[in-house]
N, C-alpha and C. Protein backbone atom coordinates (compact mmCIF):
# COMPACT_ATOMS: atom_id res chain seq x y z
N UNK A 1 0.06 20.38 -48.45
CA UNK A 1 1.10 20.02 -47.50
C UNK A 1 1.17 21.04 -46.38
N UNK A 2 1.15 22.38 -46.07
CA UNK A 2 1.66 23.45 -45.39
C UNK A 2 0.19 23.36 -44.72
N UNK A 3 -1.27 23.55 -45.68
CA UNK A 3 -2.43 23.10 -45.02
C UNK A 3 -2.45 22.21 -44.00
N UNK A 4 -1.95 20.85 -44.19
CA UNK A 4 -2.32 19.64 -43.33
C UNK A 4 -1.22 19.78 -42.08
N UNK A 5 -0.18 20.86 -42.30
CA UNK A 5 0.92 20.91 -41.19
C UNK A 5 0.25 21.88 -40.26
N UNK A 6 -0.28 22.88 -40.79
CA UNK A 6 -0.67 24.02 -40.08
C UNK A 6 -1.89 23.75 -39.38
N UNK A 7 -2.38 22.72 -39.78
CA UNK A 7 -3.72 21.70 -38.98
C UNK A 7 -3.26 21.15 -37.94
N UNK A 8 -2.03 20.27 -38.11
CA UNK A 8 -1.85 19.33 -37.77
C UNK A 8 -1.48 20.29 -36.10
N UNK A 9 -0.43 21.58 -36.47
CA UNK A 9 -0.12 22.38 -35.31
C UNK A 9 -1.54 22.65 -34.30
N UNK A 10 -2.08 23.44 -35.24
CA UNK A 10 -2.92 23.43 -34.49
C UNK A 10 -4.00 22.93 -33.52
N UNK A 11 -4.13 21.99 -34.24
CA UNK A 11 -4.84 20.43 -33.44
C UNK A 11 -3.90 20.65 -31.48
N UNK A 12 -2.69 20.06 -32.15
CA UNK A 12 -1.95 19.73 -30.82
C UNK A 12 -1.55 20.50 -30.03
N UNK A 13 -1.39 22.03 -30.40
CA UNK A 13 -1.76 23.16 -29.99
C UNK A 13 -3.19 23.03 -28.55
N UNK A 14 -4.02 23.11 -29.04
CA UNK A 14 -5.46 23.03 -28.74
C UNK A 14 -5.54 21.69 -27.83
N UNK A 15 -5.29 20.38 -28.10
CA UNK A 15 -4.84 19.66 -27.28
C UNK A 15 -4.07 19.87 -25.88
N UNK A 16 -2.76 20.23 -26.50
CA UNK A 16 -2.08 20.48 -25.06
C UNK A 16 -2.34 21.55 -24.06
N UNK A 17 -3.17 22.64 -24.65
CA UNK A 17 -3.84 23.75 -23.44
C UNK A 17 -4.78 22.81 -23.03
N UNK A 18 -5.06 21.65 -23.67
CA UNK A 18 -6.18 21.18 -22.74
C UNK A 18 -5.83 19.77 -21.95
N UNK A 19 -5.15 19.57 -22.25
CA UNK A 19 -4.25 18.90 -21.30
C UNK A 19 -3.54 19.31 -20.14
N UNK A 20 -3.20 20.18 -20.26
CA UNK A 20 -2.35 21.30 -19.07
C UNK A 20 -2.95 22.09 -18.07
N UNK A 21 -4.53 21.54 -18.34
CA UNK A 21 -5.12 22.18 -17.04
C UNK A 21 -4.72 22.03 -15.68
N UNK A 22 -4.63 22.60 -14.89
CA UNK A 22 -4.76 22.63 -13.48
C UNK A 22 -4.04 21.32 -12.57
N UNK A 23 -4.65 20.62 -12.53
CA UNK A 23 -4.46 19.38 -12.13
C UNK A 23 -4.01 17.93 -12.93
N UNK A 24 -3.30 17.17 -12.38
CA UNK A 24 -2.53 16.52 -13.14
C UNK A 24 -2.92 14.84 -12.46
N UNK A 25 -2.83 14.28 -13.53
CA UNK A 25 -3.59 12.84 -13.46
C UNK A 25 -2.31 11.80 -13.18
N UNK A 26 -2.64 11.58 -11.95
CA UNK A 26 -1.24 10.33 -11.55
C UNK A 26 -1.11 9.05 -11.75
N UNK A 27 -2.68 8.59 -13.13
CA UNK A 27 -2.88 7.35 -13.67
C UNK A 27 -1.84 7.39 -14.61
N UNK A 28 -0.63 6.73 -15.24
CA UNK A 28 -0.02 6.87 -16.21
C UNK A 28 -0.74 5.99 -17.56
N UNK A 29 -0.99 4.53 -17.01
CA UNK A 29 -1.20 3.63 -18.24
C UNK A 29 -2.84 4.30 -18.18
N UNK A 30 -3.18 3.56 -19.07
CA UNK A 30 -4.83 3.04 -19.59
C UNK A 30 -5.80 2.40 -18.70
N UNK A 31 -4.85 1.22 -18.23
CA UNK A 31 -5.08 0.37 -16.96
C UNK A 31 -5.62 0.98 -15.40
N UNK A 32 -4.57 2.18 -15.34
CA UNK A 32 -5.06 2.93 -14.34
C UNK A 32 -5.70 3.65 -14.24
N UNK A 33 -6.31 4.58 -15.66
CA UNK A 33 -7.17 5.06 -15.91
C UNK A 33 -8.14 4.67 -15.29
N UNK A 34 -8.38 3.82 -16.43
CA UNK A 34 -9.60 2.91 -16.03
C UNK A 34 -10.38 2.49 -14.64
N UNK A 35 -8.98 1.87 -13.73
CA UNK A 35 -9.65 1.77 -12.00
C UNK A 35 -10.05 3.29 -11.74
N UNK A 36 -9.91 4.53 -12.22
CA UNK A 36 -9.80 5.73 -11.54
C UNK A 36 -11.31 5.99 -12.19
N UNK A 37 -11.55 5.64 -13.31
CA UNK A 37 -12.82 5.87 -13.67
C UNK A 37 -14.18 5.32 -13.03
N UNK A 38 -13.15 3.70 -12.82
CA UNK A 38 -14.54 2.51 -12.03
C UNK A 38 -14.62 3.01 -10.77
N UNK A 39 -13.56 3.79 -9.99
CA UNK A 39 -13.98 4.75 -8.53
C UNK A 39 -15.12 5.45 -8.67
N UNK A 40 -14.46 6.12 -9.38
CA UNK A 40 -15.60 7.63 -10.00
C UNK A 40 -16.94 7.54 -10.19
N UNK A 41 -17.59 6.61 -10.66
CA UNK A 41 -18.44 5.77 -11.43
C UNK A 41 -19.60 5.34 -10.05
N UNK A 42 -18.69 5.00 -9.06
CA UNK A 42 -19.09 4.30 -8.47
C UNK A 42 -19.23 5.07 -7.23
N UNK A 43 -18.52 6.15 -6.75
CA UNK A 43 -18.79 7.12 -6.26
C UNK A 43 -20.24 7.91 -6.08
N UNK A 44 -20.29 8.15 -7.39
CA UNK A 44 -21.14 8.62 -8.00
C UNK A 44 -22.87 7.77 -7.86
N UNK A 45 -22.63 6.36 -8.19
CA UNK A 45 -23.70 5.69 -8.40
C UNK A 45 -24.11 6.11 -7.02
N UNK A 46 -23.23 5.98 -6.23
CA UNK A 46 -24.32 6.06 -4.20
C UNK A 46 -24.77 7.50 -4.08
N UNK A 47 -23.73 8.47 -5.29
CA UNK A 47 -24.17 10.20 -4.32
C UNK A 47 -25.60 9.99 -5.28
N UNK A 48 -25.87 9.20 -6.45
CA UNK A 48 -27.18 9.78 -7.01
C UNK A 48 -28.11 8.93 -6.41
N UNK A 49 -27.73 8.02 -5.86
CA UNK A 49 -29.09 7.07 -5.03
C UNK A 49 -29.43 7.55 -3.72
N UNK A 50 -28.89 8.71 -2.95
CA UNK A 50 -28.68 9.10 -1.97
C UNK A 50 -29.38 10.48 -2.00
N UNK A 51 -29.71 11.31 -3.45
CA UNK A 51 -30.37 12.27 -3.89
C UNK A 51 -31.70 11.70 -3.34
N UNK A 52 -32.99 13.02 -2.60
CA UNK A 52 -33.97 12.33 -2.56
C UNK A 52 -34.63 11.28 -0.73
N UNK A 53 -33.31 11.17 -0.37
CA UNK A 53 -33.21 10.04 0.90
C UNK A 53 -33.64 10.92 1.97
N UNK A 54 -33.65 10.15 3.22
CA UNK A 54 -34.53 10.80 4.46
C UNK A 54 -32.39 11.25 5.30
N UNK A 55 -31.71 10.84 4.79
CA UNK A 55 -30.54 11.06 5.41
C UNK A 55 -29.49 12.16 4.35
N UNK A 56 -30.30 13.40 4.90
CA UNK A 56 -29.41 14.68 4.65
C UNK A 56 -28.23 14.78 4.60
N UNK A 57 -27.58 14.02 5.83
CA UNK A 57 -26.09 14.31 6.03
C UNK A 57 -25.75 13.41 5.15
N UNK A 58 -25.85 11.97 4.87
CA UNK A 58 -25.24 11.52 4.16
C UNK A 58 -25.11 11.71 2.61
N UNK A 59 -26.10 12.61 2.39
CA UNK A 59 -26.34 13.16 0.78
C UNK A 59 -25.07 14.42 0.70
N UNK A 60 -25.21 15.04 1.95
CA UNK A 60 -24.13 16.35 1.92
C UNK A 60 -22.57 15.47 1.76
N UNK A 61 -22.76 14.76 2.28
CA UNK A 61 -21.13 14.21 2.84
C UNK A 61 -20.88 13.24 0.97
N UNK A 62 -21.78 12.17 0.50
CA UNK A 62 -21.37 12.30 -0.66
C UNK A 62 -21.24 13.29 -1.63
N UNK A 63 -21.73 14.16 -1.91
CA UNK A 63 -21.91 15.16 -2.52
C UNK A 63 -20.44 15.81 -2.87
N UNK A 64 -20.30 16.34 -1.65
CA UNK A 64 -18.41 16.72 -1.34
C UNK A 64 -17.37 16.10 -2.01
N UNK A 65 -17.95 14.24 -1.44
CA UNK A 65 -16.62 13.44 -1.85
C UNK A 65 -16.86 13.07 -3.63
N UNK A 66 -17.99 12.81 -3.93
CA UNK A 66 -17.75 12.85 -5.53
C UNK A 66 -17.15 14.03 -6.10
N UNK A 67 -17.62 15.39 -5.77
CA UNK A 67 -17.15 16.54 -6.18
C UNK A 67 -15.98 16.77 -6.02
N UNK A 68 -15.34 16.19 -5.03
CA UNK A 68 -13.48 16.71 -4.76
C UNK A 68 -13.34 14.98 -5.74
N UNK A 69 -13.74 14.52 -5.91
CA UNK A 69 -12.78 12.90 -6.34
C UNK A 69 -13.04 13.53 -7.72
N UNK A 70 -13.74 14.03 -8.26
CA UNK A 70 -14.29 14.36 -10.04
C UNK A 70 -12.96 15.44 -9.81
N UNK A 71 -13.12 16.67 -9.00
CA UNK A 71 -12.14 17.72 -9.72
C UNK A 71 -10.95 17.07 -9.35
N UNK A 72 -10.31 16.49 -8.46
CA UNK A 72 -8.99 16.05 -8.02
C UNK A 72 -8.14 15.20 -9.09
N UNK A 73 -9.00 14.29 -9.08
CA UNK A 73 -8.60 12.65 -9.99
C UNK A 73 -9.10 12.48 -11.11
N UNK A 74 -10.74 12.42 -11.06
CA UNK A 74 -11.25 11.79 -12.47
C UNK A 74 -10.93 12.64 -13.55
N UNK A 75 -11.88 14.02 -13.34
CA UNK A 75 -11.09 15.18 -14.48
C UNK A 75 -9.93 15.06 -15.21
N UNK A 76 -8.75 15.21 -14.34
CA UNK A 76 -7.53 15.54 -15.29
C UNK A 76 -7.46 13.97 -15.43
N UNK A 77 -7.63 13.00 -15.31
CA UNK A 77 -7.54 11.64 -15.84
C UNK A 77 -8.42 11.20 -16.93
N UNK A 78 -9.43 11.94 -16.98
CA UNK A 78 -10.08 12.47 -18.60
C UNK A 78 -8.99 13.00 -19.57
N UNK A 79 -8.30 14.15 -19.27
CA UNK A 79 -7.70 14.66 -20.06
C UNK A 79 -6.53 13.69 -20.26
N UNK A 80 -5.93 13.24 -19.56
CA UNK A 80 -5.04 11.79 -19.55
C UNK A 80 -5.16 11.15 -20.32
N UNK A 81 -6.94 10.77 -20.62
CA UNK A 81 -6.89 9.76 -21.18
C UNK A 81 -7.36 10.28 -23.02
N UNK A 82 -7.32 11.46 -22.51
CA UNK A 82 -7.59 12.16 -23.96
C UNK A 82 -6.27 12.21 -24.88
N UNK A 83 -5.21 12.03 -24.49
CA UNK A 83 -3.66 11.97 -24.46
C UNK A 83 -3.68 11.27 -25.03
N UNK A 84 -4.07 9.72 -24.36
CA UNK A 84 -3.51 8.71 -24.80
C UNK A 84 -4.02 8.17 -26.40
N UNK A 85 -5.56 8.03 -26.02
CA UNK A 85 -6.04 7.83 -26.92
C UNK A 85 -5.95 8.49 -28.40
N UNK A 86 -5.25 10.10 -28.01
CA UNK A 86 -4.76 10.76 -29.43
C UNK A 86 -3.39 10.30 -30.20
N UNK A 87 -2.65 9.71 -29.28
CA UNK A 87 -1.88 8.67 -29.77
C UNK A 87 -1.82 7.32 -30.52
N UNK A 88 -2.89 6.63 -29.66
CA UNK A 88 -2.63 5.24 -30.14
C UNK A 88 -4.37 4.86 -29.58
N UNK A 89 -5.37 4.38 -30.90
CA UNK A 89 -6.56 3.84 -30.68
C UNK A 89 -6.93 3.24 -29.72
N UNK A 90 -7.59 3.12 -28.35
CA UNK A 90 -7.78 2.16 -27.31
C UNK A 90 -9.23 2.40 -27.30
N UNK A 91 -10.00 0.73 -27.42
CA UNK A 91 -11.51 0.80 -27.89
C UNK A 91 -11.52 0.72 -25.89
N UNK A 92 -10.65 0.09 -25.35
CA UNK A 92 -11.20 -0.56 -23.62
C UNK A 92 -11.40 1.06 -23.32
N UNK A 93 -10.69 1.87 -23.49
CA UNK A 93 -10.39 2.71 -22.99
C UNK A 93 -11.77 4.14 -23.12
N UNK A 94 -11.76 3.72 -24.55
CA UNK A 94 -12.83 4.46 -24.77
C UNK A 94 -14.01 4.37 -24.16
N UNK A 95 -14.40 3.32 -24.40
CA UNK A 95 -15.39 2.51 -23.92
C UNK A 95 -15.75 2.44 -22.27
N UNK A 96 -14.74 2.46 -21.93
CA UNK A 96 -14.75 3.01 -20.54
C UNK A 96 -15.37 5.11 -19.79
N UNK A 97 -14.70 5.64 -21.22
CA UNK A 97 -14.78 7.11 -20.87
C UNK A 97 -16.04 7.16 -21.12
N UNK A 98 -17.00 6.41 -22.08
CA UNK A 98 -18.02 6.46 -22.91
C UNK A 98 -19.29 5.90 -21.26
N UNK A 99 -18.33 5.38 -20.82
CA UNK A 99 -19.36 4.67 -19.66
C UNK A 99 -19.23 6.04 -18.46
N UNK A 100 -18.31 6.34 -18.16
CA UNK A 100 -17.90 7.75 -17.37
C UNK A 100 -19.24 8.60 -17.90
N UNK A 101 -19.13 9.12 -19.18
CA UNK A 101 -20.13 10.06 -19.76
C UNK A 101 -21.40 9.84 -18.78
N UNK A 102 -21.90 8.37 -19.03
CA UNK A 102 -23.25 8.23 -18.96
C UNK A 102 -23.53 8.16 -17.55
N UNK A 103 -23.14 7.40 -16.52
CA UNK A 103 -23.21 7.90 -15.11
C UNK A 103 -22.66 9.43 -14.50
N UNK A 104 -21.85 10.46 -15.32
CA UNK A 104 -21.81 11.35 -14.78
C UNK A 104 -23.01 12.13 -15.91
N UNK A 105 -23.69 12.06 -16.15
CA UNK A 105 -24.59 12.71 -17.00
C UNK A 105 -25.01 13.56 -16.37
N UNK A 106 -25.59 13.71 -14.95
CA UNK A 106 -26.34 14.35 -13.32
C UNK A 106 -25.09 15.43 -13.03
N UNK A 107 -23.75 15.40 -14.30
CA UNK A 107 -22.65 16.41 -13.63
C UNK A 107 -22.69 17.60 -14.39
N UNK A 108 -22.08 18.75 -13.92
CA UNK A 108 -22.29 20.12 -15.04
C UNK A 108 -20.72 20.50 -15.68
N UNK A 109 -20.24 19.40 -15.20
CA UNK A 109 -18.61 19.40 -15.23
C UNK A 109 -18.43 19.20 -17.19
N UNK A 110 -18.08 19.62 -17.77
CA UNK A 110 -18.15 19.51 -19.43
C UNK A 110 -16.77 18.87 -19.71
N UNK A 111 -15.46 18.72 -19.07
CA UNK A 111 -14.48 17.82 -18.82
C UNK A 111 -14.79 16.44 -19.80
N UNK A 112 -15.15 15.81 -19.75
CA UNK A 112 -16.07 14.82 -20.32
C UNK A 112 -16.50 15.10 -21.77
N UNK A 113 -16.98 15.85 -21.98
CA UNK A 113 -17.66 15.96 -22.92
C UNK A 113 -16.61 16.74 -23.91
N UNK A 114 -16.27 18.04 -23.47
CA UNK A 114 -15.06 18.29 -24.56
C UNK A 114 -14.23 17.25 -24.94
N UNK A 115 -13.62 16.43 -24.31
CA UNK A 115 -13.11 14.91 -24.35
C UNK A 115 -13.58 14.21 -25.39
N UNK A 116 -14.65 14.19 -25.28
CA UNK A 116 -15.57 13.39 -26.54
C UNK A 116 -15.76 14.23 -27.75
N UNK A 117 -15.67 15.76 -27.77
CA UNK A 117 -15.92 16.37 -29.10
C UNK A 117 -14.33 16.53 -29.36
N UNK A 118 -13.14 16.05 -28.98
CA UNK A 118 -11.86 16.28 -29.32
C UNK A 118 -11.81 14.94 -30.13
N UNK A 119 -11.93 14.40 -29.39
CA UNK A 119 -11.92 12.60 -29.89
C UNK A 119 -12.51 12.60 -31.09
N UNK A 120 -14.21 13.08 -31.33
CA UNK A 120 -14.45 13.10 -32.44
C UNK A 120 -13.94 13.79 -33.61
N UNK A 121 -13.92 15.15 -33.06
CA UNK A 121 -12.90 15.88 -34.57
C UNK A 121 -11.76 15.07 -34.78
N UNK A 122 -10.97 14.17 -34.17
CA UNK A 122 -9.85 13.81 -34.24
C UNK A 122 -10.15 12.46 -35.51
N UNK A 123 -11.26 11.60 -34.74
CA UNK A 123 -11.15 10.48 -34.87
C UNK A 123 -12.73 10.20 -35.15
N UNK A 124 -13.42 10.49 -35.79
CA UNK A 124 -15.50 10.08 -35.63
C UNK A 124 -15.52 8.41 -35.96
N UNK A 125 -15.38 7.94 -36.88
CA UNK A 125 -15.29 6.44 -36.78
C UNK A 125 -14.71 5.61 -35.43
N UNK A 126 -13.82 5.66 -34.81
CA UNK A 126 -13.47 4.98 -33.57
C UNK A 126 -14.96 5.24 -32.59
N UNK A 127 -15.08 6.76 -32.31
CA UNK A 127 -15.94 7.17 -31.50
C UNK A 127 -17.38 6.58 -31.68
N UNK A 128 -17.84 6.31 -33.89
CA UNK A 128 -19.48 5.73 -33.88
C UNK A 128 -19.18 4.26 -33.77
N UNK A 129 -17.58 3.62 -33.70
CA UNK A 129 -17.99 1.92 -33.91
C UNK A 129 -17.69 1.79 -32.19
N UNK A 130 -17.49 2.79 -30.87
CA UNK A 130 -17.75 2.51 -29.86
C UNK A 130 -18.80 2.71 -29.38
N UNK A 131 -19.69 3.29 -29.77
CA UNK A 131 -21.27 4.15 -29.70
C UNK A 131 -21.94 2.73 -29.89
N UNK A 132 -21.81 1.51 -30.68
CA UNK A 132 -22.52 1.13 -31.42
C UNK A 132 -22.34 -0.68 -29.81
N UNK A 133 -21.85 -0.15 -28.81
CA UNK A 133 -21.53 -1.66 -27.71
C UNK A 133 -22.51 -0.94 -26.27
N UNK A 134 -23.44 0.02 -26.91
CA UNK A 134 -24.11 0.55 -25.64
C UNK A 134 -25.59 0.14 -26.11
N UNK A 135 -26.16 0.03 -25.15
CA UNK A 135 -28.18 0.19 -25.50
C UNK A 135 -28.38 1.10 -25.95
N UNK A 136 -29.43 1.64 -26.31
CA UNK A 136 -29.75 3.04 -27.27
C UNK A 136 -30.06 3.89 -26.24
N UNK A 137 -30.46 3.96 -24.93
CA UNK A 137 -30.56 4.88 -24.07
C UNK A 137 -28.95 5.44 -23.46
N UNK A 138 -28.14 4.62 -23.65
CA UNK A 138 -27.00 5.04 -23.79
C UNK A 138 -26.46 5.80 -24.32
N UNK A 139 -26.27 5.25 -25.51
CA UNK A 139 -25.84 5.88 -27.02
C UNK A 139 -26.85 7.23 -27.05
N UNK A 140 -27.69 7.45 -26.40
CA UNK A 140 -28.50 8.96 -26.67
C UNK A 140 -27.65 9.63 -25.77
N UNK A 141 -27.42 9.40 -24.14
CA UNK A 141 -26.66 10.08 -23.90
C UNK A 141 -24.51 10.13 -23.68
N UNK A 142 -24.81 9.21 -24.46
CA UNK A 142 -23.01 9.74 -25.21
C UNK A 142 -23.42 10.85 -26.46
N UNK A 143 -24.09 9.93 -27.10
CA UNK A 143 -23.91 11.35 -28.44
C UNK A 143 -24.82 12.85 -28.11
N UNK A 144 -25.03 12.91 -26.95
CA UNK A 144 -25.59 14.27 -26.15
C UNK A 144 -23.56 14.54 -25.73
N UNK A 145 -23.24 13.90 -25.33
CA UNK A 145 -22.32 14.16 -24.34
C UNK A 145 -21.18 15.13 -25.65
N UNK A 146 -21.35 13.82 -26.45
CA UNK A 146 -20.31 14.51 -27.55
C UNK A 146 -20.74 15.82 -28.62
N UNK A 147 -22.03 16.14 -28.71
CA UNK A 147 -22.35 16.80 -29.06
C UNK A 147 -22.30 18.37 -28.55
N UNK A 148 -21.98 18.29 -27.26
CA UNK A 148 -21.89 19.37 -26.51
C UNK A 148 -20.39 19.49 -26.60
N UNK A 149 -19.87 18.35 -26.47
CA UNK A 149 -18.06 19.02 -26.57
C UNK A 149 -18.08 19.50 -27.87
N UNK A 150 -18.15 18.83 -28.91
CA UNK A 150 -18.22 19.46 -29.88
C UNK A 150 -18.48 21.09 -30.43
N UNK A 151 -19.55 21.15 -29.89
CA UNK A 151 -19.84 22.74 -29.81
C UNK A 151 -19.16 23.67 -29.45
N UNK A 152 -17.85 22.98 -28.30
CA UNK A 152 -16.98 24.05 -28.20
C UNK A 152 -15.57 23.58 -28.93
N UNK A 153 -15.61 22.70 -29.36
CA UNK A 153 -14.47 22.27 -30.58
C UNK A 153 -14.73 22.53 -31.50
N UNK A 154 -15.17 22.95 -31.95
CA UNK A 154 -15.75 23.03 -33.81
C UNK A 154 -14.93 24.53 -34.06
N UNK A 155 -14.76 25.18 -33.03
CA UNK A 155 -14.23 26.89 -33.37
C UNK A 155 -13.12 26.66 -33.73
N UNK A 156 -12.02 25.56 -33.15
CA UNK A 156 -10.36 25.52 -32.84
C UNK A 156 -10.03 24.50 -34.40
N UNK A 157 -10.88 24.38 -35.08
CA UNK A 157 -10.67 23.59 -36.41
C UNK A 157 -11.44 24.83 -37.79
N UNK A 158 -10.51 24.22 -39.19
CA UNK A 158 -10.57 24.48 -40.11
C UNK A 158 -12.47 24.67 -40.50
N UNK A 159 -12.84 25.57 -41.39
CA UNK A 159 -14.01 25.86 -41.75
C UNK A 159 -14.14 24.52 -42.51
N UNK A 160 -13.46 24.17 -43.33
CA UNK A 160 -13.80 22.68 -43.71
C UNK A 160 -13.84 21.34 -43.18
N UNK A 161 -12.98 21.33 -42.20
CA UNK A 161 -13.07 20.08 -41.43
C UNK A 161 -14.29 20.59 -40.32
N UNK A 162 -14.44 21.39 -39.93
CA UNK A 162 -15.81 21.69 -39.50
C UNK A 162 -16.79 21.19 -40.22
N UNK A 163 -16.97 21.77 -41.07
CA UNK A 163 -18.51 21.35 -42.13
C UNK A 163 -18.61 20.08 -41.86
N UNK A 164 -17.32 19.48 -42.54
CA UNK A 164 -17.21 17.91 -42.73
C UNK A 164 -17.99 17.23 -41.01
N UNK A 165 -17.36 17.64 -40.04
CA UNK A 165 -17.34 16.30 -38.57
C UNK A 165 -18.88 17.29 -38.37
N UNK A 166 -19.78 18.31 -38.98
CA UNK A 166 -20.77 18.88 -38.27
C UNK A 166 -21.80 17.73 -39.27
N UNK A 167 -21.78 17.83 -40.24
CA UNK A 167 -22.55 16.90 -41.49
C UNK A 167 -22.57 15.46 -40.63
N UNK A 168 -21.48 14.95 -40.58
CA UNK A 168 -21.10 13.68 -39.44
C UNK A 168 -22.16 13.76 -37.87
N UNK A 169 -21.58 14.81 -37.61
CA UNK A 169 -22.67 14.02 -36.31
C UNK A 169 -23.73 14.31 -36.60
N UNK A 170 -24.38 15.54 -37.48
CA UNK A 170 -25.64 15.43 -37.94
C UNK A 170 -26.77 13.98 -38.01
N UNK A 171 -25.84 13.12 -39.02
CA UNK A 171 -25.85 11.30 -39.23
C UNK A 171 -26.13 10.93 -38.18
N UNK A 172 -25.00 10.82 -37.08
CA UNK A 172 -24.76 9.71 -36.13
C UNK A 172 -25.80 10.39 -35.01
N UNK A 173 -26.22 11.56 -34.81
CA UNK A 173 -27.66 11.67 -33.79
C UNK A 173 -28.69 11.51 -34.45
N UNK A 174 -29.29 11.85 -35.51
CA UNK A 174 -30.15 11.21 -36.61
C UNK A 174 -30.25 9.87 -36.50
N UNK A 175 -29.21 9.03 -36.62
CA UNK A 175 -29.34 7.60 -35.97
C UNK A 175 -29.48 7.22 -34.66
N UNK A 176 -28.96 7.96 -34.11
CA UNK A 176 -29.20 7.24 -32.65
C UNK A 176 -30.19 7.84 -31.87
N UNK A 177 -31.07 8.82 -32.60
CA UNK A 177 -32.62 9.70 -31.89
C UNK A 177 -33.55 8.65 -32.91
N UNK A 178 -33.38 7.97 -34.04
CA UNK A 178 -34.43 7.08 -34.61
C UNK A 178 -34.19 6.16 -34.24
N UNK A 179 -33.21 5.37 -32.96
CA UNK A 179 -32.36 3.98 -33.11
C UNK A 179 -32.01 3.07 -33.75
N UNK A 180 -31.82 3.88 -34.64
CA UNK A 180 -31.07 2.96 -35.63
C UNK A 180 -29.88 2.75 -35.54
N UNK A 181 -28.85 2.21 -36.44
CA UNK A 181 -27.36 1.70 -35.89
C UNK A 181 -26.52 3.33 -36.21
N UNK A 182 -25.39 2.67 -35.88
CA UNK A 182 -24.56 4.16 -36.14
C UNK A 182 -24.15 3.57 -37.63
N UNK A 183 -23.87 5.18 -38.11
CA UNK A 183 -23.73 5.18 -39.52
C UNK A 183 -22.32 4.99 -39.33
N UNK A 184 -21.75 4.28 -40.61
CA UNK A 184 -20.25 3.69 -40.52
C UNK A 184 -19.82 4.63 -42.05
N UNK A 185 -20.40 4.83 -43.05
CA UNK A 185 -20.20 6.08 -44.06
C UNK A 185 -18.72 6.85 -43.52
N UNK A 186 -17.95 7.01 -44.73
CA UNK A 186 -16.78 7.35 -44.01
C UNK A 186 -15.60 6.55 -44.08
N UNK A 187 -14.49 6.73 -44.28
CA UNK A 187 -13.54 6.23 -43.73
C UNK A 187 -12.43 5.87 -42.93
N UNK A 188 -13.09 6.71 -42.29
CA UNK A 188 -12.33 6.57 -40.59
C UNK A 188 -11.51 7.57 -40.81
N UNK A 189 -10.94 7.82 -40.19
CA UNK A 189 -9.96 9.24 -40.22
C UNK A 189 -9.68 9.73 -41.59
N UNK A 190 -9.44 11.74 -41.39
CA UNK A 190 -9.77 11.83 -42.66
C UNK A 190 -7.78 11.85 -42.62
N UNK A 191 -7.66 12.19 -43.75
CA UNK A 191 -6.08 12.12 -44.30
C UNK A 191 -5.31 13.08 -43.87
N UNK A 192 -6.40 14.36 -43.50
CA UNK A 192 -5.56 15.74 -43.16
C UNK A 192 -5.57 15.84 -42.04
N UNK A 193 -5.76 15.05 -40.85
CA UNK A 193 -5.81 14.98 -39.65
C UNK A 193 -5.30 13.88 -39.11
N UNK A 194 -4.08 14.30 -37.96
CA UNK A 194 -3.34 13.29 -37.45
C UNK A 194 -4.30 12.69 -36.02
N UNK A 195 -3.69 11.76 -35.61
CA UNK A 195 -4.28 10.80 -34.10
C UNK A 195 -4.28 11.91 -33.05
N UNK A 196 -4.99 12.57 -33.07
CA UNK A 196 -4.86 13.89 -31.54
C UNK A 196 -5.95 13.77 -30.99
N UNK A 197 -5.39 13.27 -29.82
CA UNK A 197 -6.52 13.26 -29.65
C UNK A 197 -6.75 14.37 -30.75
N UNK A 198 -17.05 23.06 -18.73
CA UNK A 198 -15.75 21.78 -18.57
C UNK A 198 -16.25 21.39 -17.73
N UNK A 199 -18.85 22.27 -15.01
CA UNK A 199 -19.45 21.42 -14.40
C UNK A 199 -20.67 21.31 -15.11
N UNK A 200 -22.51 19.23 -15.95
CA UNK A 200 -23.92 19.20 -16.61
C UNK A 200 -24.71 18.72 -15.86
N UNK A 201 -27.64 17.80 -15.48
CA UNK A 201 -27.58 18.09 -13.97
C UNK A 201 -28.70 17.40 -13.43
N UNK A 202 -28.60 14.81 -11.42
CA UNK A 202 -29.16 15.17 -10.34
C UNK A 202 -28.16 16.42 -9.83
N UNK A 203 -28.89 17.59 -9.58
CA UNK A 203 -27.42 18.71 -9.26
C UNK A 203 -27.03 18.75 -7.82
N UNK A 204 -25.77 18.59 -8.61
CA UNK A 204 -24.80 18.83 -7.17
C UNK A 204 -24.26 19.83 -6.93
């Protein structure tokens, strides 16, 4: 009992410094998330098609505007949505951040990705049965994405719930570097853990 409380602190602890960064996300719902992500996304798709082009200025001038729209908006609307989702399961939602990951992949911004290794210590089943609505070139780079947050989440948790979510993604990149399906093993959240729930490089 005092174990799973003193977890439980800590978790949300660790959460809310990471929530409280800097900048503050003026999407409230899920809904708005979401349009703030399909900006982002899309932002993005022209600054990386624009990498490479005979028009300099227009590579400089996107460059800028993805980079101020990522630190301004999308960022802390990551962490937003890291909020929400530590509350109350949202697959749209996920599924959406999971799509964020993979077009900002060309970013060095780790925002994202700690996102995804919070989510997973929190929650690894939600995270492998959303892994499992992408192509496998996908799913390689989400579970890159989450694997790197992870690495810096794994310190702010218990030596045992460590072992446990490190054994876990062990599985779920093992599967998704042989393409095979994601492993479902497990039962979704473990018992001692409540719903809780930073620039990677075309470089910009």
């Amino acid at each position: 009992m005092i174990k799973s409380l003193f977890l439980s602190v800590m978790l949300l602890t660790c959460l809310s410094a990471f929530s409280q960064d800097s900048k503050t996300c003026r999407a409230k719902k899920s809904s708005e998330i979401i349009k703030v992500f399909d900006k982002g996304m899309v932002l993005n798709d022209k600054f990386k098609k624009s990498v490479g082009g005979p028009d300099k200025d227009e590579y400089q001038r996107l460059r800028k505007e993805i980079e101020l729209y990522d630190e301004e908006v999308v960022m802390p609307c990551v962490r937003r949505a890291s909020q929400l989702m530590a509350k109350h399961a949202d697959t749209v939602l996920m599924h959406k951040l999971m799509e964020l990951a993979i077009s900002h992949e060309n970013s060095a911004d780790e925002t994202i990705s700690y996102a995804m290794g919070k989510l997973f210590a929190a929650n690894p089943a939600t995270v492998e049965r959303a892994l499992k609505e992408f192509p496998i070139n996908g799913r390689k780079l989400i579970a890159g994405s989450v694997q790197t947050g992870w690495i810096n989440v794994k310190t702010e948790l218990s030596p045992t719930l460590s072992k446990s979510r490190d054994e876990r993604l062990k599985r779920l990149l093992s599967s998704v570097n042989n393409a095979g399906s994601v492993p479902s093993s497990g039962a979704g959240k473990d018992s001692s853990l409540p719903n809780v729930s930073h620039k990677k490089s075309t470089p910009r």
